[in-house]
Protein backbone atom coordinates (compact mmCIF):
# COMPACT_ATOMS: atom_id res chain seq x y z
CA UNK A 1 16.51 -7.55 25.64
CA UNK A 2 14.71 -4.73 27.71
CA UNK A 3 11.53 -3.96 26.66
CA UNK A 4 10.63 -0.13 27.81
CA UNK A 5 7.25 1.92 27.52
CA UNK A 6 8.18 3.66 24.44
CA UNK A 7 8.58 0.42 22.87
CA UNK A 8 5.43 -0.64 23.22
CA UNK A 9 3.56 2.93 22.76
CA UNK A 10 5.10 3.55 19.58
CA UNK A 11 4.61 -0.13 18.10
CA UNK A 12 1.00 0.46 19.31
CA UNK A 13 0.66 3.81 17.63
CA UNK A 14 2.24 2.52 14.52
CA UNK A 15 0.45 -0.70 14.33
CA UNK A 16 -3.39 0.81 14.97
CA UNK A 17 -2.60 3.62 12.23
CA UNK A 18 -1.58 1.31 9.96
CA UNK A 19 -4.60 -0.94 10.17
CA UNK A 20 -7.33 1.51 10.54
CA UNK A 21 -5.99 3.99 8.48
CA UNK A 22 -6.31 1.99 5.13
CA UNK A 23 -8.03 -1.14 6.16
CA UNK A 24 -11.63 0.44 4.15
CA UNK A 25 -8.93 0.62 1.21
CA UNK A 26 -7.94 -3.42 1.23
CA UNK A 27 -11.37 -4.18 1.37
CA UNK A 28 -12.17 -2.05 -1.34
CA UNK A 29 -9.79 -3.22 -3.52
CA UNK A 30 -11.10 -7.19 -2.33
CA UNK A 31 -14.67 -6.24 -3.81
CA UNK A 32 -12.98 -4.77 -6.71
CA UNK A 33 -11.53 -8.63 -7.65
CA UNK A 34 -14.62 -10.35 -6.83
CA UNK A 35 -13.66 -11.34 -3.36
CA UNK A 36 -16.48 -12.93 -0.61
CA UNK A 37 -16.65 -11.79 2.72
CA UNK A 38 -15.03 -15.25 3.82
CA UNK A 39 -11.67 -14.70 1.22
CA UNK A 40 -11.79 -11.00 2.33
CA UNK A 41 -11.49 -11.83 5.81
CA UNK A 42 -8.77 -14.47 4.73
CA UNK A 43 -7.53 -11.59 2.75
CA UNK A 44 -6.42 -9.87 6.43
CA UNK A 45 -6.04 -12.24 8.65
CA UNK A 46 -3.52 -13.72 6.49
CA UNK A 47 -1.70 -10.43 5.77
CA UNK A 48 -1.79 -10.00 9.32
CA UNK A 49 0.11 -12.69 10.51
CA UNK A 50 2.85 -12.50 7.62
CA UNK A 51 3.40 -8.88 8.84
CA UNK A 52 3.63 -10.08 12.92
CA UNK A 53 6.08 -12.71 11.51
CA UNK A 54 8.34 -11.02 9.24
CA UNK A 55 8.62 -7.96 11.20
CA UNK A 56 9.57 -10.18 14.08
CA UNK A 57 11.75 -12.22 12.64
CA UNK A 58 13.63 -8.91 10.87
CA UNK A 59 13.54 -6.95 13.73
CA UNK A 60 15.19 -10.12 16.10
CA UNK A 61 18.02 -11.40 13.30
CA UNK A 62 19.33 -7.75 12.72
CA UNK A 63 18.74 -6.01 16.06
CA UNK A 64 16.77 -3.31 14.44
CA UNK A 65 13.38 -1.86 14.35
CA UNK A 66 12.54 -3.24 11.07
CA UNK A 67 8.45 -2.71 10.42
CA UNK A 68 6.13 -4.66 7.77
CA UNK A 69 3.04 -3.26 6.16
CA UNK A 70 0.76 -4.25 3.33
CA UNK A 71 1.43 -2.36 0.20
CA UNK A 72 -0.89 0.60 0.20
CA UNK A 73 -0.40 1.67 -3.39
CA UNK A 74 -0.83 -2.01 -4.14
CA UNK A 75 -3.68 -1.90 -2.50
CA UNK A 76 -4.98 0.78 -4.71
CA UNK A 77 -3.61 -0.48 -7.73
CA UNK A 78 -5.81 -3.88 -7.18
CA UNK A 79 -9.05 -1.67 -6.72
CA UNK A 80 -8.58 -0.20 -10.17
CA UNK A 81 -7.98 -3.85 -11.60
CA UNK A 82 -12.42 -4.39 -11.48
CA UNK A 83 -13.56 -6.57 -13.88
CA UNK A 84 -10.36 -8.96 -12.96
CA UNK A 85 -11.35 -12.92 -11.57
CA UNK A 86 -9.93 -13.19 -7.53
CA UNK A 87 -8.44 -16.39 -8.86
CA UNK A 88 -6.50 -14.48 -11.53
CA UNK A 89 -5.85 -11.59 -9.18
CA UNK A 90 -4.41 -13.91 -6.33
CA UNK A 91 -2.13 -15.61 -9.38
CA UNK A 92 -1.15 -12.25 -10.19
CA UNK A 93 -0.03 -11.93 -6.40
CA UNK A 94 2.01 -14.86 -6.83
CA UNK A 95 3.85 -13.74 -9.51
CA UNK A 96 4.80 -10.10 -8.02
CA UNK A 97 5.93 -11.85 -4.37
CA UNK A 98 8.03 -14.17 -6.97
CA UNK A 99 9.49 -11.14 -8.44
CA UNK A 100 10.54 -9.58 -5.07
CA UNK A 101 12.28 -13.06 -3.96
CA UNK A 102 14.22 -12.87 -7.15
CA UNK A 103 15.53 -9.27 -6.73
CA UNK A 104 16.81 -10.65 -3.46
CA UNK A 105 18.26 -13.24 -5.27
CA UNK A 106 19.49 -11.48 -8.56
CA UNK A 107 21.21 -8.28 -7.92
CA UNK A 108 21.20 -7.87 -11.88
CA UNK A 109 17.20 -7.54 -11.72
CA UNK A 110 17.43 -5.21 -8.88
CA UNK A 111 19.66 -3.22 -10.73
CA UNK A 112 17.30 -3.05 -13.56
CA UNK A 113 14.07 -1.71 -11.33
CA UNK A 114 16.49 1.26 -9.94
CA UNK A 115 16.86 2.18 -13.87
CA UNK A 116 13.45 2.69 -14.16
CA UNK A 117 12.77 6.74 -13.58
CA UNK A 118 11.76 7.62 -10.09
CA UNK A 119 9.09 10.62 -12.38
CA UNK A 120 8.14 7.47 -14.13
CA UNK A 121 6.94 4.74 -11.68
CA UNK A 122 5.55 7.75 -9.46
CA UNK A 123 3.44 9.36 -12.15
CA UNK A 124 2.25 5.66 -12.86
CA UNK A 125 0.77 5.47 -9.65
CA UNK A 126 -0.66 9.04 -9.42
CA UNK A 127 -2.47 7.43 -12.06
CA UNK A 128 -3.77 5.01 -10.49
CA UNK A 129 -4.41 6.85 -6.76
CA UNK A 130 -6.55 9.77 -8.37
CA UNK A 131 -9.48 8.22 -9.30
CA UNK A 132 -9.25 6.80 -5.44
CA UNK A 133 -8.88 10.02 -4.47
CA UNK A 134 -11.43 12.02 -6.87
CA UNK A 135 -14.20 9.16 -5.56
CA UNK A 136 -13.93 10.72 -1.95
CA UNK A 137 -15.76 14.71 -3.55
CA UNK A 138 -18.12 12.42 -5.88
CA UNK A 139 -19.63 11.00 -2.90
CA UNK A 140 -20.97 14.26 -2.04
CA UNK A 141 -24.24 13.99 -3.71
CA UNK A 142 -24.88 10.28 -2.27
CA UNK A 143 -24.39 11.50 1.39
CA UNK A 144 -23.91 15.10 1.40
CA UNK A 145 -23.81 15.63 5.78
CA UNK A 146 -21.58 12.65 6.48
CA UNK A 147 -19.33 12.85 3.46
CA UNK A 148 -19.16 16.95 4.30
CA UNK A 149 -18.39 16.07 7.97
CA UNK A 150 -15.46 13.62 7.04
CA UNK A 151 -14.10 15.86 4.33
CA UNK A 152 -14.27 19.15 6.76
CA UNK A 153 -12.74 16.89 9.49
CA UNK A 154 -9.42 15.94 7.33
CA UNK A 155 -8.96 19.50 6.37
CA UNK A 156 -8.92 20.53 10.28
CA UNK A 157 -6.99 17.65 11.66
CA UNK A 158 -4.31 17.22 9.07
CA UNK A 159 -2.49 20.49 9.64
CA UNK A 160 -2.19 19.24 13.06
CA UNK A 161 -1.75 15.40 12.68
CA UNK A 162 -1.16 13.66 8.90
CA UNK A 163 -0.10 10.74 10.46
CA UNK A 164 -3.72 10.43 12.60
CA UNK A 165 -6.09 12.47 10.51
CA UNK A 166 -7.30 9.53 8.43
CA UNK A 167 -8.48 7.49 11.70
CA UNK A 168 -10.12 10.29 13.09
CA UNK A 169 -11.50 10.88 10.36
CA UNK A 170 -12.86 7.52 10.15
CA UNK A 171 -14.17 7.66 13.61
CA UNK A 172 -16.14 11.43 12.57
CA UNK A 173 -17.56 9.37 9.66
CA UNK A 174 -18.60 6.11 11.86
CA UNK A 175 -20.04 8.59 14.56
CA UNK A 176 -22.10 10.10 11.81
CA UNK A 177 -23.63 7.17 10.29
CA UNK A 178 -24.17 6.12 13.39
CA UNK A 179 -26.45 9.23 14.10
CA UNK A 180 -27.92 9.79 10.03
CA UNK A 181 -29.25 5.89 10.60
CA UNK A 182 -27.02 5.28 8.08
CA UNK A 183 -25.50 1.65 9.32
CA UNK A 184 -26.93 -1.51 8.28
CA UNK A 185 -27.75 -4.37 11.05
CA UNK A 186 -24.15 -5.22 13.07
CA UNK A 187 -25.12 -8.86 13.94
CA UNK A 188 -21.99 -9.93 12.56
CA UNK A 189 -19.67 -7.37 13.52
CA UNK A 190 -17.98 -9.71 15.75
CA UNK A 191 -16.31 -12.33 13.55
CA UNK A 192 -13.99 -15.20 14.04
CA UNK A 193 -10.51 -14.84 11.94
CA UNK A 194 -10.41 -17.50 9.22
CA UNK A 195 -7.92 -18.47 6.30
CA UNK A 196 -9.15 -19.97 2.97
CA UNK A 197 -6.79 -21.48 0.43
CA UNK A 198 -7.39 -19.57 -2.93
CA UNK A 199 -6.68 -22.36 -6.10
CA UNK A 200 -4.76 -19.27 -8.29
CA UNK A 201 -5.43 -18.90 -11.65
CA UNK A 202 -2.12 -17.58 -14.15
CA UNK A 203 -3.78 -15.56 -16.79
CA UNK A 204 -0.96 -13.68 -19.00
CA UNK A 205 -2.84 -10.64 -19.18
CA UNK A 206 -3.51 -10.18 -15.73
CA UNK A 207 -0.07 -11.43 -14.87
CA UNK A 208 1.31 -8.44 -17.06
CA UNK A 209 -1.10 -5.76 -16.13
CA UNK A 210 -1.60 -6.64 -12.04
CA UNK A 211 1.37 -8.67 -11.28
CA UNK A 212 3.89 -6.56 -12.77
CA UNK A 213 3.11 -2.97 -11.56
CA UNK A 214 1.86 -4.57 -8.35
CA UNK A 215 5.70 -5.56 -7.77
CA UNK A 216 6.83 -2.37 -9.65
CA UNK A 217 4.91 -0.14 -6.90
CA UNK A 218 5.58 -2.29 -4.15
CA UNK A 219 9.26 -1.55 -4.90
CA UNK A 220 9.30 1.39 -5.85
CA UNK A 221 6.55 3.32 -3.11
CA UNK A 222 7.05 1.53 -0.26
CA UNK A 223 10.12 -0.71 -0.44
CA UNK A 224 12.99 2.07 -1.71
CA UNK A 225 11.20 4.78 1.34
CA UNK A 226 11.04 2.21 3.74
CA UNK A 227 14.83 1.64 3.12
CA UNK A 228 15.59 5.30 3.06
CA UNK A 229 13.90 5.74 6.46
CA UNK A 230 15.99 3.00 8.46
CA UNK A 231 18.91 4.76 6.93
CA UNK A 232 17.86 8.11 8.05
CA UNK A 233 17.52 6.86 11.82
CA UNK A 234 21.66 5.48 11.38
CA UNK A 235 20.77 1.98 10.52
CA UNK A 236 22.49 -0.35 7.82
CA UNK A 237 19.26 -2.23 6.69
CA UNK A 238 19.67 -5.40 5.17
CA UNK A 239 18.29 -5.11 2.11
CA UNK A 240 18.74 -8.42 0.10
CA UNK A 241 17.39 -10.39 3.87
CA UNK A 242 14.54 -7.90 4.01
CA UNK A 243 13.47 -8.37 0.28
CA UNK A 244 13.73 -12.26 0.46
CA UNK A 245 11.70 -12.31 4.31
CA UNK A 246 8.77 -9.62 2.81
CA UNK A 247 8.58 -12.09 -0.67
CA UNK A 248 8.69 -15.36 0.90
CA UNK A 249 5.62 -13.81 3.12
CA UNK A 250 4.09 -12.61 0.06
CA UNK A 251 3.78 -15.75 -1.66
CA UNK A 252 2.86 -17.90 1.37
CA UNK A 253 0.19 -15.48 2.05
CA UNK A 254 -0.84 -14.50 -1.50
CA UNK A 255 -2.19 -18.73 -1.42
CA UNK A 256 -4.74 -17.45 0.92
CA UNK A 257 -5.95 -14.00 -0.96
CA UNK A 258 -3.40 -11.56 0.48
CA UNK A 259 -1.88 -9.22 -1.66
CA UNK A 260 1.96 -8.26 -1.34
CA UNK A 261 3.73 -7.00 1.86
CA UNK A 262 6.87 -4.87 2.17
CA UNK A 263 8.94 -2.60 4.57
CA UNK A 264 6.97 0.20 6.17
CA UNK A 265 7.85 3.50 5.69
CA UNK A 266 5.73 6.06 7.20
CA UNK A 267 4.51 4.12 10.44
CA UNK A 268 8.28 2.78 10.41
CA UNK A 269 9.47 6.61 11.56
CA UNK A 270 7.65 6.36 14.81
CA UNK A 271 9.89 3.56 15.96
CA UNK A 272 13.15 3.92 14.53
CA UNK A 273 13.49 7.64 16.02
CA UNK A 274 15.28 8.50 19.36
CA UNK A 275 12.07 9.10 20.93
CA UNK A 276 11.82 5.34 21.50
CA UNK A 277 15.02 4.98 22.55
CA UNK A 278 18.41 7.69 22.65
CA UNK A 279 20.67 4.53 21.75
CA UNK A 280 19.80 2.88 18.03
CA UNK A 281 21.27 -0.46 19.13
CA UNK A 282 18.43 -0.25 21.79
CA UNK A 283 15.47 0.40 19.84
CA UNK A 284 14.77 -3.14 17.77
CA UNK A 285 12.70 -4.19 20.26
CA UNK A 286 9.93 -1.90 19.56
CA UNK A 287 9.68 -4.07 16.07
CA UNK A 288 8.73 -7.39 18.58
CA UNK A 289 5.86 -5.67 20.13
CA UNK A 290 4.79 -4.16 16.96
CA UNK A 291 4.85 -7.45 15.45
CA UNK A 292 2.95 -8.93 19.10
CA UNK A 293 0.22 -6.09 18.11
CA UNK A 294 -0.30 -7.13 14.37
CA UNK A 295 -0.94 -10.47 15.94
CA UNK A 296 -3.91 -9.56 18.01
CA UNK A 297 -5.00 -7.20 14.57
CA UNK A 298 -5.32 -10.67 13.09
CA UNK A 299 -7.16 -11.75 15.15
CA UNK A 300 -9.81 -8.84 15.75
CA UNK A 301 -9.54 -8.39 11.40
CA UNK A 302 -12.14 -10.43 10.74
CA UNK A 303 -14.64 -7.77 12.63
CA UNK A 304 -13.37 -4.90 10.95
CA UNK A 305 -14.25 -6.32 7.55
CA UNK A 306 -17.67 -6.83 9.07
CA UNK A 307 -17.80 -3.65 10.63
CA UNK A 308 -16.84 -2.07 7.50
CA UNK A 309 -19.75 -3.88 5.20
CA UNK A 310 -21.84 -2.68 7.85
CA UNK A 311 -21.38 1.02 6.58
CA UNK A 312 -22.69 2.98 3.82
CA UNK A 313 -20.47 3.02 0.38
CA UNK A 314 -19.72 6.87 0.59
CA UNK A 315 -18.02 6.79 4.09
CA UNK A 316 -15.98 3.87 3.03
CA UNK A 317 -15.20 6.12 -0.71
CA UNK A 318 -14.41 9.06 1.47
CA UNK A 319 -12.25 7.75 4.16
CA UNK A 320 -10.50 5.97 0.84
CA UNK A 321 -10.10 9.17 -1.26
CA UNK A 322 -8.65 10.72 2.21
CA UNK A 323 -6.51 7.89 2.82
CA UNK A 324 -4.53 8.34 -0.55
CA UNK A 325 -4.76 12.13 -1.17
CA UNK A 326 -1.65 11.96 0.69
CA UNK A 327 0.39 9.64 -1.37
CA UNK A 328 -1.53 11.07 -4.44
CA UNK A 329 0.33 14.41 -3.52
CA UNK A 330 3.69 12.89 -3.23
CA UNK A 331 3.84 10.83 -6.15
CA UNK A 332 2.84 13.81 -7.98
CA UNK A 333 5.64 15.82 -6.65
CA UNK A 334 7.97 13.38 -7.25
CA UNK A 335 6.39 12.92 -11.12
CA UNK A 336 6.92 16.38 -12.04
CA UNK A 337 10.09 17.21 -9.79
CA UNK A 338 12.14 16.57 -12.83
CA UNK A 339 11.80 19.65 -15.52
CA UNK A 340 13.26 17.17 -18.31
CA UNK A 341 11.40 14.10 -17.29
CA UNK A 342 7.69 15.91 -16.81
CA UNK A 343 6.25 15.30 -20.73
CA UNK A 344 6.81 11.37 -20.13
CA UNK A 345 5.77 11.50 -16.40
CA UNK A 346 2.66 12.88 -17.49
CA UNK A 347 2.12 10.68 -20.47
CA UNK A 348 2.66 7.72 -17.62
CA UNK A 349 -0.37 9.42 -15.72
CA UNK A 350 -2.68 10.19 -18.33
CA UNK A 351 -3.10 6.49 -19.46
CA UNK A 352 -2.36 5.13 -15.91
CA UNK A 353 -5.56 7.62 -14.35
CA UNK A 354 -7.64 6.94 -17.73
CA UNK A 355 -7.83 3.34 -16.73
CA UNK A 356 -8.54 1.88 -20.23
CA UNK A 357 -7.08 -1.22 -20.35
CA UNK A 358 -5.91 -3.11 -23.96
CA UNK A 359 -5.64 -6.71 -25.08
CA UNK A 360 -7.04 -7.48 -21.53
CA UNK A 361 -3.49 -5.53 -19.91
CA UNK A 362 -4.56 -3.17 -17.15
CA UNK A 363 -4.34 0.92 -17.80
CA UNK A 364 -1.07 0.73 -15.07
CA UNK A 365 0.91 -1.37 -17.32
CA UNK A 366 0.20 0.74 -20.43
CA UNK A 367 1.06 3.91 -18.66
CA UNK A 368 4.28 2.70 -17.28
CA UNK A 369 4.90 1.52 -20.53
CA UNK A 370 4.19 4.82 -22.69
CA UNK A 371 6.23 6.46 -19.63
CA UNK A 372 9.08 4.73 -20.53
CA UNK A 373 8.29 4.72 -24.64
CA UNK A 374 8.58 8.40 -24.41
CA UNK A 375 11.42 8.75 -22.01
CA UNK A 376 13.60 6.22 -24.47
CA UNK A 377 12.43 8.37 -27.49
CA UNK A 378 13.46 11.75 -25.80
CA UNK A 379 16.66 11.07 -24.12
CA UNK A 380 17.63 9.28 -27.88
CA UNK A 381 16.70 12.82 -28.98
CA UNK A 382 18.67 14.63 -26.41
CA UNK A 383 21.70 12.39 -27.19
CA UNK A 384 21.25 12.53 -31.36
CA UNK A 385 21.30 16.54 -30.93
CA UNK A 386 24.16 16.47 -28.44
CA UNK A 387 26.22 14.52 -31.28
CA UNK A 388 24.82 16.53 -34.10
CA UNK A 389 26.47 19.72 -32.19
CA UNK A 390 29.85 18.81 -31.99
């Protein structure tokens, strides 16, 4: 093994965007479940490591630069369970890091989740991602200067830099508390990582409404693109390895308040590509020192969870909102990119964004669910009236 500059630049890169960039979002969603400071910081130091390890292990066995993240839309997805017990959430974690080590083991189930319409599972969580998103212009009126700063900031960088325009965004809207007076005391800003066994608690409901479209995003946002990606750079990945390595991590992390991980697809690009290396067989590498990077991340987690409680609620709601508008804009595109599939894509978002839960079943599961209702009903239709004409 050689290990060159590149490697370690882009595994740097890659691993700093991915934690800054939507580390205000996992600790959102943590105070959305009820989570302490202590479980939150478990929350991402345990994450953390399960990342380092499974993207080192992946990257090592199969000689490619296979990245880990933590599921973004998941993320999101958790914040808009409020109301749900962290005991009941963390049991719902359990049960979606179960489902991922079965579709590993069960090709049958895995077959079953690529049925589900692409429109479908997208406008589910465009559902879920635009109140996220729609939080980052209501913050205006709490703290009109920094929120204005942060906003006009995104729509100077991005045109430039997507990939960086949330962290610098971030660091506009730190700056600018910083000089509005606007951050509480930082005594605590440097804290030691800890871990903190969670005792899970299986509620049915929650299991059905968080568990299930936690899995079902997971899959379907970050899994299937972080897939598509090693196969654009002229990889084979291995898929069933992959699935079993990210769920196995899953569930021995979920015991300690993380949330699912999966392959990375965005960051993933900036080390699979021939700028790190011109030969593909030379280029796994890169995922050792990415995984080296999360490592240290673990460690220096703990202090950005303090660091973050340390700021006012509207910077953390705007860099949020910013954060997603991205994936909020592609999972629209892909909900509507189908002309015959946009009336139950946009039944799927409706109840998904509306956020009404029923029988104590979160609004994600009911909008996948009338989604699907709808897409049965009209392709029956399609099929009836295709018969009728002969």
């Amino acid at each position: 093994m050689t290990l060159h500059l590149a490697h370690v630049s882009s595994a740097l890169i890659a691993s700093l965007v991915g934690f800054a960039g939507t580390l205000a979002l996992i600790v959102a969603a943590a105070q959305a479940v009820g989570a302490s400071p202590e479980q939150t910081i478990s929350w991402i130091t345990a994450i953390s490591l399960v990342k380092a390890l499974e993207a080192a292990w992946l990257s090592w066995r199969h000689r490619m630069p296979i990245l880990t993240a933590w599921s973004t839309p998941g993320a999101a997805l958790i914040g808009a369970s409020a109301g749900v017990a962290f005991e009941s959430a963390v049991g719902a974690f359990i049960v979606a890091a179960l489902l991922l080590v079965a579709t590993a083991a069960f090709r049958p189930l895995g077959r079953l989740i690529e049925r589900i319409p692409m429109s479908i599972a997208a406008a589910m969580l465009a559902g879920v991602l635009l109140p996220f998103v729609l939080g980052a212009f209501k913050a205006i009126p709490q703290a009109p200067a920094l929120a204005l700063a942060m906003i006009g900031t995104y729509v100077v960088v991005r045109p430039f830099s997507a990939l960086f325009a949330v962290v610098i965004v971030l660091g506009v809207g730190i700056a600018a508390a910083a000089a509005f007076g606007q951050i509480a005391g930082l005594a605590h800003a440097f804290t030691a990582p800890g871990l903190q066994f969670v005792a899970p608690r299986f509620e049915p409901a929650v299991l059905i409404g968080l568990g299930v479209p936690l899995y079902l995003v997971t899959m379907a946002s970050q899994n299937l693109p972080g897939f598509a990606v090693l196969r654009a750079a002229g990889y084979s990945p291995p898929v069933r390895d992959a699935l079993a390595v990210t769920g196995a991590g899953s569930l021995a992390s979920a015991f300690f308040g993380a949330h699912s991980t999966n392959l990375a697809a965005i960051t993933a690009a900036l080390c699979t590509g021939p700028d790190v290396d011109r030969d593909p067989a030379r280029r796994w590498p890169a995922g050792l020192a990415y995984a080296f990077f999360w490592l240290l991340l673990a460690l220096a987690g703990a202090s950005g969870v303090a660091l973050l409680g340390a700021l006012p609620p509207a910077l953390i709601a705007v860099a949020v909102g910013l954060a997603l508008l991205g994936p909020l804009v592609g999972a629209l595109g892909t909900a509507m990119k189908d002309e015959a599939e946009r009336y139950p894509a946009l039944l799927a978002f409706a109840v998904s964004a509306a956020g009404v839960s029923f029988a104590g079943i979160g609004a994600a599961f009911w909008g996948l669910a009338a989604g699907l209702a709808a897409h049965t009903l009209e392709h029956a239709l399609r099929a009836w009236r295709a018969r009728s004409a002969v």
